[in-house]
PDB file of N, CA and C in Angstrom:
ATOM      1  N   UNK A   1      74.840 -36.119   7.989  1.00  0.00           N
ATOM      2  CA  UNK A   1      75.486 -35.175   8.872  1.00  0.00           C
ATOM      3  C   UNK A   1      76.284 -35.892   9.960  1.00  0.00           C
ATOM      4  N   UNK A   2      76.287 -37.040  10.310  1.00  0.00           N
ATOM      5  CA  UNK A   2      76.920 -37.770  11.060  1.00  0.00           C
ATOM      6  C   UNK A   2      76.700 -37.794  12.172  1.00  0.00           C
ATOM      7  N   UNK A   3      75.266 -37.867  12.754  1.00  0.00           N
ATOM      8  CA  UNK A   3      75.155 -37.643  13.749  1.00  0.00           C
ATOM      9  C   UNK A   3      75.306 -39.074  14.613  1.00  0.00           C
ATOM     10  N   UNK A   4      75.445 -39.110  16.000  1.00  0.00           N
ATOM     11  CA  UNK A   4      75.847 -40.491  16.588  1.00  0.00           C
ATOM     12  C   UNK A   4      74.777 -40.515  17.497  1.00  0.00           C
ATOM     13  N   UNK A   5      74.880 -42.385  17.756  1.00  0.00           N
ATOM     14  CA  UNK A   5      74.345 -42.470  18.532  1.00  0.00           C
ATOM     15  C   UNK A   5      72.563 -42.640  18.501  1.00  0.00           C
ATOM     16  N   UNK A   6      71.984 -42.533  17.359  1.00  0.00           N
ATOM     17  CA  UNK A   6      70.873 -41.832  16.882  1.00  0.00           C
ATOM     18  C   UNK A   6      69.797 -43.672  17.366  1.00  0.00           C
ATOM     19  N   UNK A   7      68.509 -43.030  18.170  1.00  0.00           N
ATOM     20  CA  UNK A   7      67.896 -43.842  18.912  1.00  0.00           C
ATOM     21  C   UNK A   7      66.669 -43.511  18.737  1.00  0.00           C
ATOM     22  N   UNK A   8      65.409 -44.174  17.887  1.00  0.00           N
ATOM     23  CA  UNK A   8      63.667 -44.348  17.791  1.00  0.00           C
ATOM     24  C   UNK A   8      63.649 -44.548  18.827  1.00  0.00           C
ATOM     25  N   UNK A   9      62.217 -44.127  19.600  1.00  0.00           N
ATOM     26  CA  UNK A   9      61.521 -44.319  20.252  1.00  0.00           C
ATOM     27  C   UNK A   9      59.775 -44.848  19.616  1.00  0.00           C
ATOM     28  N   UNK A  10      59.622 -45.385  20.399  1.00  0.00           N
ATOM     29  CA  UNK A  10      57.979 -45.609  19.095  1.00  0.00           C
ATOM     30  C   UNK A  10      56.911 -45.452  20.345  1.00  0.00           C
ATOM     31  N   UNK A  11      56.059 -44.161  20.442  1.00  0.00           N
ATOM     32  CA  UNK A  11      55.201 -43.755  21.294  1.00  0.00           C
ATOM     33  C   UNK A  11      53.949 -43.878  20.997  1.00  0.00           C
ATOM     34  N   UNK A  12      53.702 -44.406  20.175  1.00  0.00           N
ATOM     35  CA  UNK A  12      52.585 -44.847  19.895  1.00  0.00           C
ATOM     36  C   UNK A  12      51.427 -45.638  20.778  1.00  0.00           C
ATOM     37  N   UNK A  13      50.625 -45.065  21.117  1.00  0.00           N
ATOM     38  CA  UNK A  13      49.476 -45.596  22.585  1.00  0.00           C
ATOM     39  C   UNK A  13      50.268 -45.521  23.472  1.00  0.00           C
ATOM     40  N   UNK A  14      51.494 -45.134  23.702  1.00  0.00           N
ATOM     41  CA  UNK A  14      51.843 -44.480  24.980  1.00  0.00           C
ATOM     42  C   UNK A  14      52.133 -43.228  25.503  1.00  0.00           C
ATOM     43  N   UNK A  15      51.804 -42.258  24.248  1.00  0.00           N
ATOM     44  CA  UNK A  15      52.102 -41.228  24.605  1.00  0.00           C
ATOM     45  C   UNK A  15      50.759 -40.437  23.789  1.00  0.00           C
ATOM     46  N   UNK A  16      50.221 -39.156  24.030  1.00  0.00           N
ATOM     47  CA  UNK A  16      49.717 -38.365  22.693  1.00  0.00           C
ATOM     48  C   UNK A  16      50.991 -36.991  22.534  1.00  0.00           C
ATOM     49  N   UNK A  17      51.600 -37.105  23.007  1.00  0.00           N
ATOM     50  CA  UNK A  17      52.594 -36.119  22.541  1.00  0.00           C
ATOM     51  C   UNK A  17      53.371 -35.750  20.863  1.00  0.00           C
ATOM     52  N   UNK A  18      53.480 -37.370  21.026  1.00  0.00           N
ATOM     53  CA  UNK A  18      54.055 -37.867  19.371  1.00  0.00           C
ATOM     54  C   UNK A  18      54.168 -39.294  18.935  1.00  0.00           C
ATOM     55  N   UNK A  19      54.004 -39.467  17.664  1.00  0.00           N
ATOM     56  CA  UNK A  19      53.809 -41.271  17.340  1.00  0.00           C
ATOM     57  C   UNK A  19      55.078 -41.421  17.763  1.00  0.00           C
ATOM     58  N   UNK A  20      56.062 -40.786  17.431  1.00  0.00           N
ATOM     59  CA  UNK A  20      58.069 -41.123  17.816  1.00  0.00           C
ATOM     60  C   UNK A  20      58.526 -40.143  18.292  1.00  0.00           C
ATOM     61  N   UNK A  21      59.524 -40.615  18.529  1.00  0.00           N
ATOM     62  CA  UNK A  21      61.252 -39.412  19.221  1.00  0.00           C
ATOM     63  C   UNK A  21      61.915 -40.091  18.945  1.00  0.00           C
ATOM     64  N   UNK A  22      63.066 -39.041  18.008  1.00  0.00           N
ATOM     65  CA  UNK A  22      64.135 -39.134  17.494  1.00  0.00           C
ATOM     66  C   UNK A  22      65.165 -38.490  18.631  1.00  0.00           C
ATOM     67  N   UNK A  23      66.216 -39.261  19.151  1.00  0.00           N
ATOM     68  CA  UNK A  23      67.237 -38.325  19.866  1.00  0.00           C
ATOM     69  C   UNK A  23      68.729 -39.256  19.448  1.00  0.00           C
ATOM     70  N   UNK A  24      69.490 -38.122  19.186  1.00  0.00           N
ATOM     71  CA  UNK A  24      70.688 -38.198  18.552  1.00  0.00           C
ATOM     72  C   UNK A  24      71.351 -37.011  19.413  1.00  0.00           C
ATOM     73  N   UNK A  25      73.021 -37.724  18.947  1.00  0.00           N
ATOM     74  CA  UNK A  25      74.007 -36.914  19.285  1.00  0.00           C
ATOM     75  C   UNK A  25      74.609 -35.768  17.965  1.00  0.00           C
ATOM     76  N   UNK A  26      75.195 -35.107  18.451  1.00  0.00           N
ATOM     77  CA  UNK A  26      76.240 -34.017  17.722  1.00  0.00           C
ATOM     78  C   UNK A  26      77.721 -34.077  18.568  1.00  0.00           C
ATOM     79  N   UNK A  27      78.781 -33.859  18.376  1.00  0.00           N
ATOM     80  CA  UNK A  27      80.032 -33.369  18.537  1.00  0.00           C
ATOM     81  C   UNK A  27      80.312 -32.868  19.340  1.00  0.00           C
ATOM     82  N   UNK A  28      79.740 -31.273  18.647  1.00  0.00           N
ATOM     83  CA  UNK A  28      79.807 -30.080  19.308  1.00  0.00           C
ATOM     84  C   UNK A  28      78.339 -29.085  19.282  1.00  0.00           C
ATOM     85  N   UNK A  29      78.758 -27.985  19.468  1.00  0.00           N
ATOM     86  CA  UNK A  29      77.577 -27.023  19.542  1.00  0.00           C
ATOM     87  C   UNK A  29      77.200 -26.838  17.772  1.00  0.00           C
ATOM     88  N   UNK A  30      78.316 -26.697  17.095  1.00  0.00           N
ATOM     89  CA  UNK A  30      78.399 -26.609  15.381  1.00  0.00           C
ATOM     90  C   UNK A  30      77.903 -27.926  15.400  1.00  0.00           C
ATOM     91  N   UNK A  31      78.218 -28.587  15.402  1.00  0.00           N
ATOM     92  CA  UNK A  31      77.431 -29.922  14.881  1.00  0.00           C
ATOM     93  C   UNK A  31      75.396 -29.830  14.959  1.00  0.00           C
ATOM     94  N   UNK A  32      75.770 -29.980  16.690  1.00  0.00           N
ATOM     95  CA  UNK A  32      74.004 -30.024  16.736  1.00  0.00           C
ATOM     96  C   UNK A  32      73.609 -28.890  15.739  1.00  0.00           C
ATOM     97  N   UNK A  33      74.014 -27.412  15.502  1.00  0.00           N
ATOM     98  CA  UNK A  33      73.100 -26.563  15.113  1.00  0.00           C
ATOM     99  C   UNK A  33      73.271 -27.142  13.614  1.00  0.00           C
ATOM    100  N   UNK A  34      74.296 -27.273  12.976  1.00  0.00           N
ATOM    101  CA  UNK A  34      74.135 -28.131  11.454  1.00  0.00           C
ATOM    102  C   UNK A  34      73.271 -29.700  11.268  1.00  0.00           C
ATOM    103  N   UNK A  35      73.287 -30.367  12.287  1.00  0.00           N
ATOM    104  CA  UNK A  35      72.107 -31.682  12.625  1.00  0.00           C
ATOM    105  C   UNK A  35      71.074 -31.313  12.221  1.00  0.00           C
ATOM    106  N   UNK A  36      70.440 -30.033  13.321  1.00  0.00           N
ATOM    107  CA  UNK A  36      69.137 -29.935  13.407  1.00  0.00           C
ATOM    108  C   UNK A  36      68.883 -29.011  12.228  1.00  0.00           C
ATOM    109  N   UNK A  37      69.737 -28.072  11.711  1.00  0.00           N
ATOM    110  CA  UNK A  37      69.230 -27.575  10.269  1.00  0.00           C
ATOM    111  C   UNK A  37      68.642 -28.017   9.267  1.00  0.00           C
ATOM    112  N   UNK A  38      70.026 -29.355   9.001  1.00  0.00           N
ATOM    113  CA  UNK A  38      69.776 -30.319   8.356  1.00  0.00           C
ATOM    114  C   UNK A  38      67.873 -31.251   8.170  1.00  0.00           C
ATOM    115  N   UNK A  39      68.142 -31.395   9.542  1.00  0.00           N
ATOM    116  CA  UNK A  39      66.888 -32.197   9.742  1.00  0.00           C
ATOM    117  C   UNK A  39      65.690 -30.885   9.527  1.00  0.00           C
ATOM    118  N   UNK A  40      65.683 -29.745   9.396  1.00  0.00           N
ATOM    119  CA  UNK A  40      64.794 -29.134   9.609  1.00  0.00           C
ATOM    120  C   UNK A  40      64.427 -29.000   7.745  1.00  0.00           C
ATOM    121  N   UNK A  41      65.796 -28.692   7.017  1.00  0.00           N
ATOM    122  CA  UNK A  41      65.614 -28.212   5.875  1.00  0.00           C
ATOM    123  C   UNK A  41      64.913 -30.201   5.199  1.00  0.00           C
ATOM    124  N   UNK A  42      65.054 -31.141   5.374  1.00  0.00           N
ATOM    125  CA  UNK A  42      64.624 -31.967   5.074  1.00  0.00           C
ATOM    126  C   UNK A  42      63.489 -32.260   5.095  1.00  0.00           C
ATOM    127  N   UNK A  43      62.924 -31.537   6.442  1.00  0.00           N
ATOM    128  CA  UNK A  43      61.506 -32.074   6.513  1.00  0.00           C
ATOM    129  C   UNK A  43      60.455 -30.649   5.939  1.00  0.00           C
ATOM    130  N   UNK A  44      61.249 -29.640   5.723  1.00  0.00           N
ATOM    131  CA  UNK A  44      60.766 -28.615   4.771  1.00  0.00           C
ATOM    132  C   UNK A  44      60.600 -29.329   3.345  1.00  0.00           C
ATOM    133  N   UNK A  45      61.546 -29.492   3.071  1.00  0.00           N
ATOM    134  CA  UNK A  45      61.229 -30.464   1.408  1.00  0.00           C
ATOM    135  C   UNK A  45      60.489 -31.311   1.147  1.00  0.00           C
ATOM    136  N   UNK A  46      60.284 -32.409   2.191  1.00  0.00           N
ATOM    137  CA  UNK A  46      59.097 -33.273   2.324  1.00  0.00           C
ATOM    138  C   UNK A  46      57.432 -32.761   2.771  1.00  0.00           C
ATOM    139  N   UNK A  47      57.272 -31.162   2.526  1.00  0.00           N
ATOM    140  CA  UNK A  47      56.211 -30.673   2.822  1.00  0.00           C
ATOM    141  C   UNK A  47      55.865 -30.754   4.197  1.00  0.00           C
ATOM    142  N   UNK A  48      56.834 -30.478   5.349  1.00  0.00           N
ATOM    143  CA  UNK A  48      56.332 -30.913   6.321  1.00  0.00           C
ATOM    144  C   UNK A  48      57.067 -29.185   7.435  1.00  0.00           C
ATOM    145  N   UNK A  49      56.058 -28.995   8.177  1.00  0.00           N
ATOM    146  CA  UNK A  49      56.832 -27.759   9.256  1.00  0.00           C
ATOM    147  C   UNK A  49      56.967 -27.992  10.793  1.00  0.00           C
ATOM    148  N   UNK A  50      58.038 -27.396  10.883  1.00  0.00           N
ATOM    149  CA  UNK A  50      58.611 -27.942  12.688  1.00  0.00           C
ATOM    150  C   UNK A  50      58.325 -26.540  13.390  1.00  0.00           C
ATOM    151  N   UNK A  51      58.526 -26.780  14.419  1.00  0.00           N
ATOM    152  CA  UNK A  51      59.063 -25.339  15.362  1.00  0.00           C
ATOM    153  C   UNK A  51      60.342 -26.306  15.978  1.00  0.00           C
ATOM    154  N   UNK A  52      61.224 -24.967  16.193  1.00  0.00           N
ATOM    155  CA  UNK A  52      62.373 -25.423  16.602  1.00  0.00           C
ATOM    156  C   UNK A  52      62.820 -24.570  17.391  1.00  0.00           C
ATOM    157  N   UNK A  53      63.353 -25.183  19.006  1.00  0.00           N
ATOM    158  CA  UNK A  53      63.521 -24.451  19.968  1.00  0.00           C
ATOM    159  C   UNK A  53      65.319 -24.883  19.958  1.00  0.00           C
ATOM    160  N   UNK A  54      66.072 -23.669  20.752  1.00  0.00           N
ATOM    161  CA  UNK A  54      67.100 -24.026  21.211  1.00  0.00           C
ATOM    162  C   UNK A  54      68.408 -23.786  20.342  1.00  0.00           C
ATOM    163  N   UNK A  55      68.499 -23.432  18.846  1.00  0.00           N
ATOM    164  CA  UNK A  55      69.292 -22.685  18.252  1.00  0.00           C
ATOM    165  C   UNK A  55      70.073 -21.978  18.401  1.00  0.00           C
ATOM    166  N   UNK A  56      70.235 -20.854  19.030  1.00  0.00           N
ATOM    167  CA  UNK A  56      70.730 -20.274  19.919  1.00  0.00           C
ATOM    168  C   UNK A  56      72.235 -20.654  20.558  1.00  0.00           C
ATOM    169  N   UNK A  57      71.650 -22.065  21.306  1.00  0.00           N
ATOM    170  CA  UNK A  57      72.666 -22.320  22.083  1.00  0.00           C
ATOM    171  C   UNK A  57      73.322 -23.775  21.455  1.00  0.00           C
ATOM    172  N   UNK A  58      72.462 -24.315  21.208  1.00  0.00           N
ATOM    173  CA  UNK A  58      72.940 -25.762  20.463  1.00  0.00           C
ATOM    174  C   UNK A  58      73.173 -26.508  21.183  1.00  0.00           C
ATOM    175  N   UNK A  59      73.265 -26.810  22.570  1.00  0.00           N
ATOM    176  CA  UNK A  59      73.108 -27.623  23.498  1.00  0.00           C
ATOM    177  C   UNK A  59      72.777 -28.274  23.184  1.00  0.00           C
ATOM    178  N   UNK A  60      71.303 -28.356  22.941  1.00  0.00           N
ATOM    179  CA  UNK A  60      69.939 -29.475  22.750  1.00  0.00           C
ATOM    180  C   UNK A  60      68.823 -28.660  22.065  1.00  0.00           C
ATOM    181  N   UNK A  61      68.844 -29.194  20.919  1.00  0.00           N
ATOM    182  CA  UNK A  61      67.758 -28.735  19.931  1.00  0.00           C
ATOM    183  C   UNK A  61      66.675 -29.161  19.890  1.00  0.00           C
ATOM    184  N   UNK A  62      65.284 -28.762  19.954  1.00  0.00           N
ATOM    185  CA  UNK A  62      64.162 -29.569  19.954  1.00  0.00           C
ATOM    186  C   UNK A  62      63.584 -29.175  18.621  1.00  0.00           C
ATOM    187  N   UNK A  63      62.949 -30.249  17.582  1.00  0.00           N
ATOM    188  CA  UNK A  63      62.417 -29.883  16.325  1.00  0.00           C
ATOM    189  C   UNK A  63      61.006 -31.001  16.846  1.00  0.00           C
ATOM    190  N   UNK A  64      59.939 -29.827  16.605  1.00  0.00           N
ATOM    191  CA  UNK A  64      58.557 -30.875  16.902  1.00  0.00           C
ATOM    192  C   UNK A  64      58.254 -30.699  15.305  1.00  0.00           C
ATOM    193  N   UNK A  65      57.754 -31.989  14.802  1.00  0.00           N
ATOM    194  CA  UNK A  65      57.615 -31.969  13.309  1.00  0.00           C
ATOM    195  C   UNK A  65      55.925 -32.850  13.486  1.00  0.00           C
ATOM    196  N   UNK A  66      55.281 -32.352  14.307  1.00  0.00           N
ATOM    197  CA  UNK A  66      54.013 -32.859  14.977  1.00  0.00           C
ATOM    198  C   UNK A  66      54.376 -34.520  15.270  1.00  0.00           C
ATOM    199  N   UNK A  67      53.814 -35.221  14.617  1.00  0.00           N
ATOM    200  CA  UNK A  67      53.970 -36.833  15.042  1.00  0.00           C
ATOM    201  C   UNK A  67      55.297 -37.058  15.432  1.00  0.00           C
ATOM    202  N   UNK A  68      56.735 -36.686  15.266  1.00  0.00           N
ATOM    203  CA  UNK A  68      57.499 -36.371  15.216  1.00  0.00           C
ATOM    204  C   UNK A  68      58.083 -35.662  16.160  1.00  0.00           C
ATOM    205  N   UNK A  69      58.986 -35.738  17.211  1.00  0.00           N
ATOM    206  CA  UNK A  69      59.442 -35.169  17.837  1.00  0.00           C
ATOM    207  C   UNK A  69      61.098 -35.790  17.801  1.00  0.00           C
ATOM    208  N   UNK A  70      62.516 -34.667  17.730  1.00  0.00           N
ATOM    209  CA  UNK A  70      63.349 -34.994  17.307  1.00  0.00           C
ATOM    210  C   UNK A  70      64.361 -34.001  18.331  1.00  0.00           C
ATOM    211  N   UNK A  71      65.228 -34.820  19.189  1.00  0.00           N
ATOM    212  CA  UNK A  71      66.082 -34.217  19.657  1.00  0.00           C
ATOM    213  C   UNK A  71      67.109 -33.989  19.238  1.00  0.00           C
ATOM    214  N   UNK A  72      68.199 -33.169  19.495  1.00  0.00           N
ATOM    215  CA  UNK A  72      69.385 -32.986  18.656  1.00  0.00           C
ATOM    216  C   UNK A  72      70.450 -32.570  20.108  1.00  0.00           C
ATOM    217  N   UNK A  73      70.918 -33.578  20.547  1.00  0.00           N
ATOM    218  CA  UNK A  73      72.232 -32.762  22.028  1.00  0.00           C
ATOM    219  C   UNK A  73      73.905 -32.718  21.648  1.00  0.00           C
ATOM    220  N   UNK A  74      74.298 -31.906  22.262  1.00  0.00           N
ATOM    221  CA  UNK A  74      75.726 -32.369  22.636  1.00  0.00           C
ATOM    222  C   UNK A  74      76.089 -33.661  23.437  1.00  0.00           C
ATOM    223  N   UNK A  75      77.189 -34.455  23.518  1.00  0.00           N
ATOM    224  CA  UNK A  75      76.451 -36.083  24.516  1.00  0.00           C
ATOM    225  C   UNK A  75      76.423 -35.296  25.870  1.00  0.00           C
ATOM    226  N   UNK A  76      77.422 -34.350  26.291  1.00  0.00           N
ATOM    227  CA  UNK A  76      77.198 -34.210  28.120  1.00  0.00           C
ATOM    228  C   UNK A  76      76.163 -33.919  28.421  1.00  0.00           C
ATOM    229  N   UNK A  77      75.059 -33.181  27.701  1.00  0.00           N
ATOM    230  CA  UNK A  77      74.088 -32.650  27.779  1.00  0.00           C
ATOM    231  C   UNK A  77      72.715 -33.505  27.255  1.00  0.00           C
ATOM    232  N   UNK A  78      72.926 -34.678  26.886  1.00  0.00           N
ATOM    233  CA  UNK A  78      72.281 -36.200  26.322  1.00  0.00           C
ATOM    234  C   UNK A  78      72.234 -37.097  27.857  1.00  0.00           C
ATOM    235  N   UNK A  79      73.638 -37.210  28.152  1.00  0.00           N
ATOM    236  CA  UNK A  79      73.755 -37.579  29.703  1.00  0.00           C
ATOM    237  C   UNK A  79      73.337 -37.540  30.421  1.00  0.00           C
ATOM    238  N   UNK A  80      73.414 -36.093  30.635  1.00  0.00           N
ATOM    239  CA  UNK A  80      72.055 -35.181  31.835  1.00  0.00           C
ATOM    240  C   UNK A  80      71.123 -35.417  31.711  1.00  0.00           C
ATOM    241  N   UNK A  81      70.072 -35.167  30.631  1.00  0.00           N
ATOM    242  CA  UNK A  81      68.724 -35.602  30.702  1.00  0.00           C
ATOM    243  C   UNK A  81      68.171 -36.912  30.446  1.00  0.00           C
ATOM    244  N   UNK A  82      69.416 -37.720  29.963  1.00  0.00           N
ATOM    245  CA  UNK A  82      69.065 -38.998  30.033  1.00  0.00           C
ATOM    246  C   UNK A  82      67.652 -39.402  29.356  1.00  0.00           C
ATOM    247  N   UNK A  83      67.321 -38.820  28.135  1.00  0.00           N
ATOM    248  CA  UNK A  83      65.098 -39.075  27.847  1.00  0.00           C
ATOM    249  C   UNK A  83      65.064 -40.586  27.626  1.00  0.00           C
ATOM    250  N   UNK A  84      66.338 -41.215  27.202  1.00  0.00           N
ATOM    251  CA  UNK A  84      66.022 -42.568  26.980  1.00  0.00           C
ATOM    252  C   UNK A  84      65.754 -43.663  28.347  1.00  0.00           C
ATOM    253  N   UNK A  85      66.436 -43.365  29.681  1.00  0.00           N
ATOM    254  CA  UNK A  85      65.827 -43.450  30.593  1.00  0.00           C
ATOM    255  C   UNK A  85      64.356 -43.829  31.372  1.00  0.00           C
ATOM    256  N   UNK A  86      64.579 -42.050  30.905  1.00  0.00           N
ATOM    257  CA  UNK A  86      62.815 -41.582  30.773  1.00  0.00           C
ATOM    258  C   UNK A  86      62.010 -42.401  30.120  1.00  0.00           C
ATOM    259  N   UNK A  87      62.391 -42.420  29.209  1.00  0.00           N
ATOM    260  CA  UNK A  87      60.912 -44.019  28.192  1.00  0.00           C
ATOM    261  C   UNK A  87      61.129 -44.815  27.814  1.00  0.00           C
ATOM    262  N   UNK A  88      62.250 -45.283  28.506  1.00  0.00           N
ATOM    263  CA  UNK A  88      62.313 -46.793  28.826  1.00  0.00           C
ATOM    264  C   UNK A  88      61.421 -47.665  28.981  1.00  0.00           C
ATOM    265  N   UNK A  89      60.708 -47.266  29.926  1.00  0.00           N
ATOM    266  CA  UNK A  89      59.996 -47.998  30.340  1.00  0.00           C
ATOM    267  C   UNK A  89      58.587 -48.358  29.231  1.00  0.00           C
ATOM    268  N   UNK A  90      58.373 -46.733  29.080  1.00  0.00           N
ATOM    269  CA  UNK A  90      57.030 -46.724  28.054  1.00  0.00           C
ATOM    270  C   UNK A  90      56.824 -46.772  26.535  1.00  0.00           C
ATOM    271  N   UNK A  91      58.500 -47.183  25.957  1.00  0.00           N
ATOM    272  CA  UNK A  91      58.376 -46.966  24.415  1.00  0.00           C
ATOM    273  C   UNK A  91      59.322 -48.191  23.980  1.00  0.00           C
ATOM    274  N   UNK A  92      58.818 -48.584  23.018  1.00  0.00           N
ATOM    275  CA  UNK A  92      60.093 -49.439  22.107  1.00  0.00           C
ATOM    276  C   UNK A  92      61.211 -48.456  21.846  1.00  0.00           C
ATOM    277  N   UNK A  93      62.352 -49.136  21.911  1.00  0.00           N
ATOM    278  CA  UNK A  93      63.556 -48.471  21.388  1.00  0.00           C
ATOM    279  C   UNK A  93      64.518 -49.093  20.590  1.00  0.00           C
ATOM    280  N   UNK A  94      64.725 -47.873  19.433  1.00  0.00           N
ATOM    281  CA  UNK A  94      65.418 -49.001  18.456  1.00  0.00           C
ATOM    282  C   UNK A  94      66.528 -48.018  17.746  1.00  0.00           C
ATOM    283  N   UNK A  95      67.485 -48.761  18.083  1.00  0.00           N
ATOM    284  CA  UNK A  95      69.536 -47.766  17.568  1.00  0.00           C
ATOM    285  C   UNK A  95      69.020 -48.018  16.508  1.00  0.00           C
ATOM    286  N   UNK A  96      69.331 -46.861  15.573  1.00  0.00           N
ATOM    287  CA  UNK A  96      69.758 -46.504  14.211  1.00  0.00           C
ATOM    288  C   UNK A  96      71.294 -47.713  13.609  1.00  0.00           C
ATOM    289  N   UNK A  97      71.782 -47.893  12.696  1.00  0.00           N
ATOM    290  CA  UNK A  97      72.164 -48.870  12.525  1.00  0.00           C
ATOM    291  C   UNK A  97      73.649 -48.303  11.150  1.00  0.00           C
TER     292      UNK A  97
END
């Protein structure tokens, strides 16, 4: 789907929220909501179920896929919340390639 920008986090003993976070960019608002579809109908096939907040607007999509947590933004709205920032400090981080 082409999403950019796309950045692991590895939370593992630093978090119990999730072993990872996935946060990636989209385009536009069409993009993120085709990203996170994407990613949703994938991890349906692999026997696996999310809840997914934020559809709607496509801003910023959240798909919790339990161990798994996967953001999906527009970048201005990646900017703003900055999560890589945020766990900087407490997670390995590793660009997609």
């Amino acid at each position: 789907m082409k999403a950019e920008d796309t950045i692991t986090l590895d939370l593992r003993r630093k978090s119990s929220i999730a072993d990872y976070m996935v946060v990636t960019s989209g385009r536009s608002n069409r993009h993120v909501g085709s990203v996170a579809d994407r990613v949703v109908e994938d991890l349906h096939k692999a026997g696996l179920s999310a809840r997914v907040e934020g559809m709607p607007h496509c801003d910023w999509v959240l798909i919790d896929a339990g161990d798994v947590i996967v953001h999906v933004f527009r970048p201005e709205v990646r900017t703003f919340y900055n999560l890589e920032k945020m766990w900087a400090g407490r997670a390995a981080m590793r660009r997609a390639s």
